[in-house]
C-alpha atoms as a PDB file:
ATOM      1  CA  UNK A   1       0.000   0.000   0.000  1.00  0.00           C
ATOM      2  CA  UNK A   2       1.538   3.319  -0.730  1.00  0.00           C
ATOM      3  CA  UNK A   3       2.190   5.538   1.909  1.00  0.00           C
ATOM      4  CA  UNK A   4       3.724   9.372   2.568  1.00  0.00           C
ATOM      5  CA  UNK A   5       6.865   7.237   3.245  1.00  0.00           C
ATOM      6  CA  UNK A   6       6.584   5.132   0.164  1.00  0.00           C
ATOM      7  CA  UNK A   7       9.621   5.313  -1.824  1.00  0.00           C
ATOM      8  CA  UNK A   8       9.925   7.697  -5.293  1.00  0.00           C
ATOM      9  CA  UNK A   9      10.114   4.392  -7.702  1.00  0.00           C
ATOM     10  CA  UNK A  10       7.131   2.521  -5.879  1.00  0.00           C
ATOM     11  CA  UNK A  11       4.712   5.758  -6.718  1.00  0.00           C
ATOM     12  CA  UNK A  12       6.437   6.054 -10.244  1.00  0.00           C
ATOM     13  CA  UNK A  13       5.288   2.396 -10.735  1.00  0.00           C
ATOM     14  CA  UNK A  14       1.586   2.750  -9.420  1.00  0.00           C
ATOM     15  CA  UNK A  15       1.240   6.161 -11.546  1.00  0.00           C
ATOM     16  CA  UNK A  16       2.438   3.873 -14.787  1.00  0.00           C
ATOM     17  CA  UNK A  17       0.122   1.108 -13.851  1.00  0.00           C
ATOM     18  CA  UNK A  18      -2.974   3.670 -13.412  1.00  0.00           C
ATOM     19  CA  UNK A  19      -1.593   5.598 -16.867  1.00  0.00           C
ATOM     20  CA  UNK A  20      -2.145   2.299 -18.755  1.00  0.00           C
ATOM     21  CA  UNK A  21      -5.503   1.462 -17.477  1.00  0.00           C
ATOM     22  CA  UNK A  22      -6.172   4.698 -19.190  1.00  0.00           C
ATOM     23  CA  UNK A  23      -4.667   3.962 -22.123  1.00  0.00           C
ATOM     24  CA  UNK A  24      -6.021   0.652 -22.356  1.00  0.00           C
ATOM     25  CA  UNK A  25      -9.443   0.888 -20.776  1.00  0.00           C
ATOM     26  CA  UNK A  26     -10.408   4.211 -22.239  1.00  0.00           C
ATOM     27  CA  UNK A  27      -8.060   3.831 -25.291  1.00  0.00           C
ATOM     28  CA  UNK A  28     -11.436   5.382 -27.584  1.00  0.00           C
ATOM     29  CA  UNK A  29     -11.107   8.656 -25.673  1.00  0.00           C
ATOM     30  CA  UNK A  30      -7.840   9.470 -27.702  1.00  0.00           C
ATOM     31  CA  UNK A  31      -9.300   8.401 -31.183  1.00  0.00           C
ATOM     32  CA  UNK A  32     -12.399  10.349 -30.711  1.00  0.00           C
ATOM     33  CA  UNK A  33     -12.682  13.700 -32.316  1.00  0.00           C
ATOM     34  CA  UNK A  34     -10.715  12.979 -35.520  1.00  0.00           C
ATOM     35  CA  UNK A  35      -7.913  11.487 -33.329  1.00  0.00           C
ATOM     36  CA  UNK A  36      -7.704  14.971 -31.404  1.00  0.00           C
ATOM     37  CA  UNK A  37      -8.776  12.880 -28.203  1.00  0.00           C
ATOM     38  CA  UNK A  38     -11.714  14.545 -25.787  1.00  0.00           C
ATOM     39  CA  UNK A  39     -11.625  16.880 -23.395  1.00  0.00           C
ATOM     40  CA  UNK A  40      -8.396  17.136 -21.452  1.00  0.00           C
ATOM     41  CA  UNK A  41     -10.353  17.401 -18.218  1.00  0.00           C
ATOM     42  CA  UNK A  42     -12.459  14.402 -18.898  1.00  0.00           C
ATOM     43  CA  UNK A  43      -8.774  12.546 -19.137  1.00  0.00           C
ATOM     44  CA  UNK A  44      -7.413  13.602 -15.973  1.00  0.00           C
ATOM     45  CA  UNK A  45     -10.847  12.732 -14.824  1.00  0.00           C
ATOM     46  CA  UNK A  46     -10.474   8.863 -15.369  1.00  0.00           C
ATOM     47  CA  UNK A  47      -6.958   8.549 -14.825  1.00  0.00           C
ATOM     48  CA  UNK A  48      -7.696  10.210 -11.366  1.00  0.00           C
ATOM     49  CA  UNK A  49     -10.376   7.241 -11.263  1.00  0.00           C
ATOM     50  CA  UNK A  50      -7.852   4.802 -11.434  1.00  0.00           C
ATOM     51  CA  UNK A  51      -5.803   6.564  -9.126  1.00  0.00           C
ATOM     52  CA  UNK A  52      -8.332   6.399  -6.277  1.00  0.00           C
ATOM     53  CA  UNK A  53      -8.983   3.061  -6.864  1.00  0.00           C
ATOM     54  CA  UNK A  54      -5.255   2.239  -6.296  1.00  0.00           C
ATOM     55  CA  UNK A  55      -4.987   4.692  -3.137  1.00  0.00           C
ATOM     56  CA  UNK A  56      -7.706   3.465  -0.452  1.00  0.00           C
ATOM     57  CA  UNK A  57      -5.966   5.476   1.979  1.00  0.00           C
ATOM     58  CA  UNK A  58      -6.289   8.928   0.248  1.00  0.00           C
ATOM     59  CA  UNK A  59      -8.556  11.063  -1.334  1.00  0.00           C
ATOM     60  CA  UNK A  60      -7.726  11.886  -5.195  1.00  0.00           C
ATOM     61  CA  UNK A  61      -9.837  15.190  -6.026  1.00  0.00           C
ATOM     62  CA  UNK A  62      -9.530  17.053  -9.287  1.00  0.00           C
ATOM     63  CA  UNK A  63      -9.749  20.599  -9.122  1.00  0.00           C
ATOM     64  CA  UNK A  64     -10.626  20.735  -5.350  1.00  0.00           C
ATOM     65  CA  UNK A  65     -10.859  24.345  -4.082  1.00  0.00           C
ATOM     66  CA  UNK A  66      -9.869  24.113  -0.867  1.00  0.00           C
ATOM     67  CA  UNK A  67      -6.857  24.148   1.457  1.00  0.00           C
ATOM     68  CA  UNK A  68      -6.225  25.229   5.077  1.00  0.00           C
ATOM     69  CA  UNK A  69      -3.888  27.489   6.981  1.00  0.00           C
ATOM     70  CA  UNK A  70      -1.918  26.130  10.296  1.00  0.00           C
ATOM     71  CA  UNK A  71      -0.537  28.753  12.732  1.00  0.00           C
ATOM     72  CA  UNK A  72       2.673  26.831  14.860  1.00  0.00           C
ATOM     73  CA  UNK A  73       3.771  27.845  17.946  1.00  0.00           C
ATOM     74  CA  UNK A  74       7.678  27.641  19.108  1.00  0.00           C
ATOM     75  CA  UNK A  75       7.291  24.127  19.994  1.00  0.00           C
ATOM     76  CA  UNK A  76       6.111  23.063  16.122  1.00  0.00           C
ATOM     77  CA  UNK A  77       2.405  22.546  17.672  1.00  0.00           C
ATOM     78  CA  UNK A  78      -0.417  23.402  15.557  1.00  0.00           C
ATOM     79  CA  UNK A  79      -2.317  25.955  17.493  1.00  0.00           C
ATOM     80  CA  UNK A  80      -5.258  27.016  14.650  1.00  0.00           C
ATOM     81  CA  UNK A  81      -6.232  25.987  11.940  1.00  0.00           C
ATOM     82  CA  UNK A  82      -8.460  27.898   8.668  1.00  0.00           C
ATOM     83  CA  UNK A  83      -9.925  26.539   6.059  1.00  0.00           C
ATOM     84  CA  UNK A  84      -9.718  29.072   2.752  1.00  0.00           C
ATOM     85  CA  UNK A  85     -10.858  29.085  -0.938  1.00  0.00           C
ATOM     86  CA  UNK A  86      -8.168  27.449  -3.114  1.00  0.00           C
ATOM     87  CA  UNK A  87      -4.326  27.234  -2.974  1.00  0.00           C
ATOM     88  CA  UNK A  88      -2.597  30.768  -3.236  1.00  0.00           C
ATOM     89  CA  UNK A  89      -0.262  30.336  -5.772  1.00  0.00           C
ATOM     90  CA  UNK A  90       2.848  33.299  -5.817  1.00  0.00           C
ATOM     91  CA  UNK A  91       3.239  33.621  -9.799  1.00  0.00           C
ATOM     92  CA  UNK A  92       6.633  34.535 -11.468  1.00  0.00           C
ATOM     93  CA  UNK A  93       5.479  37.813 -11.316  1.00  0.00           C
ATOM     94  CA  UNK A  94       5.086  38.365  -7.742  1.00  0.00           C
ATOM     95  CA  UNK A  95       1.464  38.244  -7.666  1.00  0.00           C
ATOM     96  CA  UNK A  96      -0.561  35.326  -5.957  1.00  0.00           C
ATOM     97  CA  UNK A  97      -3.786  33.935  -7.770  1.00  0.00           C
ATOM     98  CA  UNK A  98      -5.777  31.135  -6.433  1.00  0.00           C
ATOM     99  CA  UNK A  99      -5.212  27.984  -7.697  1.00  0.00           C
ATOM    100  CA  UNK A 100      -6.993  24.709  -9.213  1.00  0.00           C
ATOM    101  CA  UNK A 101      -4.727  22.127  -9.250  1.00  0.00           C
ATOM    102  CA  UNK A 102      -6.186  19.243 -11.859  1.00  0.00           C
ATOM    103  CA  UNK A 103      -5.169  16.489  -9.356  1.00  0.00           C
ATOM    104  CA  UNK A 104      -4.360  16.350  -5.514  1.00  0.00           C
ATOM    105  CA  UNK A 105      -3.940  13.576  -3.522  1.00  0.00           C
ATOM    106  CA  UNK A 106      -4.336  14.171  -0.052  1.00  0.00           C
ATOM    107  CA  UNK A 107      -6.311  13.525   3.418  1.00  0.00           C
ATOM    108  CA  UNK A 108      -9.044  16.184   3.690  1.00  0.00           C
ATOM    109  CA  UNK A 109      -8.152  17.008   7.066  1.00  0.00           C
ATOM    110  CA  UNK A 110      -5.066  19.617   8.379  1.00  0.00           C
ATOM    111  CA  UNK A 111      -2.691  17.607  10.272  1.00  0.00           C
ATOM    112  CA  UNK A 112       0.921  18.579   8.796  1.00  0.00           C
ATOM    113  CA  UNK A 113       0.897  15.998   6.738  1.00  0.00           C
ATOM    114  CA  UNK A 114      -2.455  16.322   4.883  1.00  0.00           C
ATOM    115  CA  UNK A 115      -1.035  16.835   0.983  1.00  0.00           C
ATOM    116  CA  UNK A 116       0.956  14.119  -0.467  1.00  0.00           C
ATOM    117  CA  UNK A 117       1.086  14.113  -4.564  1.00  0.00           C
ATOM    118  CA  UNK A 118      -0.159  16.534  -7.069  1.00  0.00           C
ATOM    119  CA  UNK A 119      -0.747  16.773 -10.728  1.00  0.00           C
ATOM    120  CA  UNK A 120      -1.050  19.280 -13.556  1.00  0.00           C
ATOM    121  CA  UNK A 121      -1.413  17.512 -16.962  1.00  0.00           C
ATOM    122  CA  UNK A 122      -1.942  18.574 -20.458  1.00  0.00           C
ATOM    123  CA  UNK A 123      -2.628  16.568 -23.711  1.00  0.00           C
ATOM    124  CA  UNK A 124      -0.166  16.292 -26.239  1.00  0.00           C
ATOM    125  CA  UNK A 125      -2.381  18.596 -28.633  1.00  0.00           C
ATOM    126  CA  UNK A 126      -3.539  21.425 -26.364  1.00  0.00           C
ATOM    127  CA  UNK A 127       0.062  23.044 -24.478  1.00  0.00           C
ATOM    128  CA  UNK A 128       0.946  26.490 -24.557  1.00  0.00           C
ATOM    129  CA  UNK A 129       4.208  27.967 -23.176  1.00  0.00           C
ATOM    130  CA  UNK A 130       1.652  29.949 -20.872  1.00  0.00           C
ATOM    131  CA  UNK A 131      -0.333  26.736 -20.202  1.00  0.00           C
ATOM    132  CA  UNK A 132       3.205  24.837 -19.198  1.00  0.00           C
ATOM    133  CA  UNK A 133       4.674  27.726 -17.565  1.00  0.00           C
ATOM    134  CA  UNK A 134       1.951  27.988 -14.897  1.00  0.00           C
ATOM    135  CA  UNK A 135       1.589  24.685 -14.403  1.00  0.00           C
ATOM    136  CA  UNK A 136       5.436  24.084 -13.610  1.00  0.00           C
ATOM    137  CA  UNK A 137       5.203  26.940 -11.197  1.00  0.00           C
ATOM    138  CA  UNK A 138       2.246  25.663  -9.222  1.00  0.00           C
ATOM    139  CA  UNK A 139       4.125  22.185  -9.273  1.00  0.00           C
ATOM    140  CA  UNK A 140       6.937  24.721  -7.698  1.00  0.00           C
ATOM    141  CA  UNK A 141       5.332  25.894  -5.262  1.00  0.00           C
ATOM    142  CA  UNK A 142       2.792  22.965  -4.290  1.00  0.00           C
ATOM    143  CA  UNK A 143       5.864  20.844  -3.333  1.00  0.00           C
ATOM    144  CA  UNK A 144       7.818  23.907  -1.892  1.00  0.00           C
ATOM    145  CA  UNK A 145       5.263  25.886   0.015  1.00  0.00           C
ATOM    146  CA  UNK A 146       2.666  23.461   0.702  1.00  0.00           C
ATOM    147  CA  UNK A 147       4.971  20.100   1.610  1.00  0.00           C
ATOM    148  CA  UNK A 148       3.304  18.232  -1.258  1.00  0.00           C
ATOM    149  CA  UNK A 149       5.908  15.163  -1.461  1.00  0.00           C
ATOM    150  CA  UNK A 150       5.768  15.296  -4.968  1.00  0.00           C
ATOM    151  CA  UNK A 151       4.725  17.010  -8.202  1.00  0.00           C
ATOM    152  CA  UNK A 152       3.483  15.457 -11.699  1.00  0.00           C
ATOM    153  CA  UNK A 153       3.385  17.104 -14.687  1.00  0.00           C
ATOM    154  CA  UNK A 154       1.789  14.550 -17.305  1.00  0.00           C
ATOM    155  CA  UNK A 155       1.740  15.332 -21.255  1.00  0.00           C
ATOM    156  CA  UNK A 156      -0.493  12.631 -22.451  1.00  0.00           C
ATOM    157  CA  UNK A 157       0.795  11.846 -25.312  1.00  0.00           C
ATOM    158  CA  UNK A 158      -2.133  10.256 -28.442  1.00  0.00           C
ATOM    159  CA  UNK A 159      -0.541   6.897 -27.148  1.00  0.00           C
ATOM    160  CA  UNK A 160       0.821   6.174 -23.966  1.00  0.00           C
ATOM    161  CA  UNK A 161       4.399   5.076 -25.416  1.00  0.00           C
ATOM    162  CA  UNK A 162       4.219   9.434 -26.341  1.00  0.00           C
ATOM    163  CA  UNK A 163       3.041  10.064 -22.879  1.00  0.00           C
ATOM    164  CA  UNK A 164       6.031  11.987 -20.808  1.00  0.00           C
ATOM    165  CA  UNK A 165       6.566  13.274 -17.365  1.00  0.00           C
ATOM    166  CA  UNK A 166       8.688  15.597 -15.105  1.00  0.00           C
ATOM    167  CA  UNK A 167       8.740  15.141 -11.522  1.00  0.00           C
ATOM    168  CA  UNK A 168       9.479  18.095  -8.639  1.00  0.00           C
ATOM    169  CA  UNK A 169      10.019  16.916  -5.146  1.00  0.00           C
ATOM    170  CA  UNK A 170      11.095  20.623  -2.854  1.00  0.00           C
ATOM    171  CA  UNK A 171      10.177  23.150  -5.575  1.00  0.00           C
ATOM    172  CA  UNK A 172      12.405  21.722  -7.896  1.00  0.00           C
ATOM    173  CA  UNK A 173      12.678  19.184 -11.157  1.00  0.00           C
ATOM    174  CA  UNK A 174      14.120  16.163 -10.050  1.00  0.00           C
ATOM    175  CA  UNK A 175      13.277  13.654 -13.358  1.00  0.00           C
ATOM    176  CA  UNK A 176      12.040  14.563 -16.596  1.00  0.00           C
ATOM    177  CA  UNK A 177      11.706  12.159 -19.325  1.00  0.00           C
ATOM    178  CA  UNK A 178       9.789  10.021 -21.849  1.00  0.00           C
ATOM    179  CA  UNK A 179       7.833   7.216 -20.363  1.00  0.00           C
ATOM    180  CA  UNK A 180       8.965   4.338 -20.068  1.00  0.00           C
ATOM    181  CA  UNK A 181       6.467   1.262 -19.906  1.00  0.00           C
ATOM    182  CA  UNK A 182       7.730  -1.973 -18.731  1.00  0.00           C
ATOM    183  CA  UNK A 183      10.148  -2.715 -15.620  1.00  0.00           C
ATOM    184  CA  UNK A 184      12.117   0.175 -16.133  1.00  0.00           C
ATOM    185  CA  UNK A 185      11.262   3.433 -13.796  1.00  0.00           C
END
């Protein structure tokens, strides 16, 4: 069972595994539309299906609104606790928006340790430097500001052999690569 403490290659391997029941179960969702594929957001949809029904011990929300704010005291004790709209992303620019992030997985409580992975993805037809810009940031800063453990960004690619990934663990890119199916991580 995957945990906060699972190892790096152990979620790599359950994120492949829940990528090609995607590709395999929903495999028509890429053909459709003149092989332009549906709706992005149905796509993270299912694959955040399959997620959930790999991680019993989490919830997997897509575009869930919602975070909350701990004050600590000196001794690293929670003392309150707020609930607030969205995630408050800083931008490049300085300014701070309020985010959606397409996938979280997370407890829906506040206990420290609450947010554990998150996702942005993007089909391979529909990225714009813009679109990949803020999404790298929010990866950034979810795994920086908010102690997500790590970050996904998923291109789908129109077969899953196309698909690619980069990973952020601290606010930073630690693996970035083509896909590899198989028993290779």
């Amino acid at each position: 069972m995957i945990s906060r403490e699972s190892p790096l290659d152990e979620i790599k391997i359950l994120i492949k595994e829940c990528l090609g029941q995607l590709y395999t179960k929903d495999a028509l969702l890429f053909n459709r539309n003149n092989r332009r594929g549906i709706c992005e957001r149905c796509l993270v949809f299912r694959f955040a299906h399959y997620l959930q029904n790999n991680l019993t011990n989490f919830f997997v929300d897509c575009d869930f609104n919602s975070s909350f704010e701990g004050l600590i005291d000196q001794n690293g004790r929670v003392y309150q606790v707020t609930e607030r709209p969205g995630k408050q992303i800083q931008n490049e620019d300085g300014t701070v928006t309020k985010r959606f992030v397409d996938i979280i997985v997370h407890k829906r409580i506040f206990d420290g340790n609450n947010d554990f992975i998150c996702f942005e993805i993007k089909k391979w037809n529909n990225r714009s430097q813009s679109d990949i810009d803020k999404d790298t940031n929010n990866l950034k800063r979810l795994t920086s500001d908010y102690g997500y453990r790590y970050g996904f960004y998923l291109i789908l690619g129109d077969t899953k052999e196309n698909s690619q990934w980069a990973i952020f663990q601290n606010g930073h890119v630690i693996q970035e690569n083509r896909l590899v199916f198989g028993n290779e991580n």
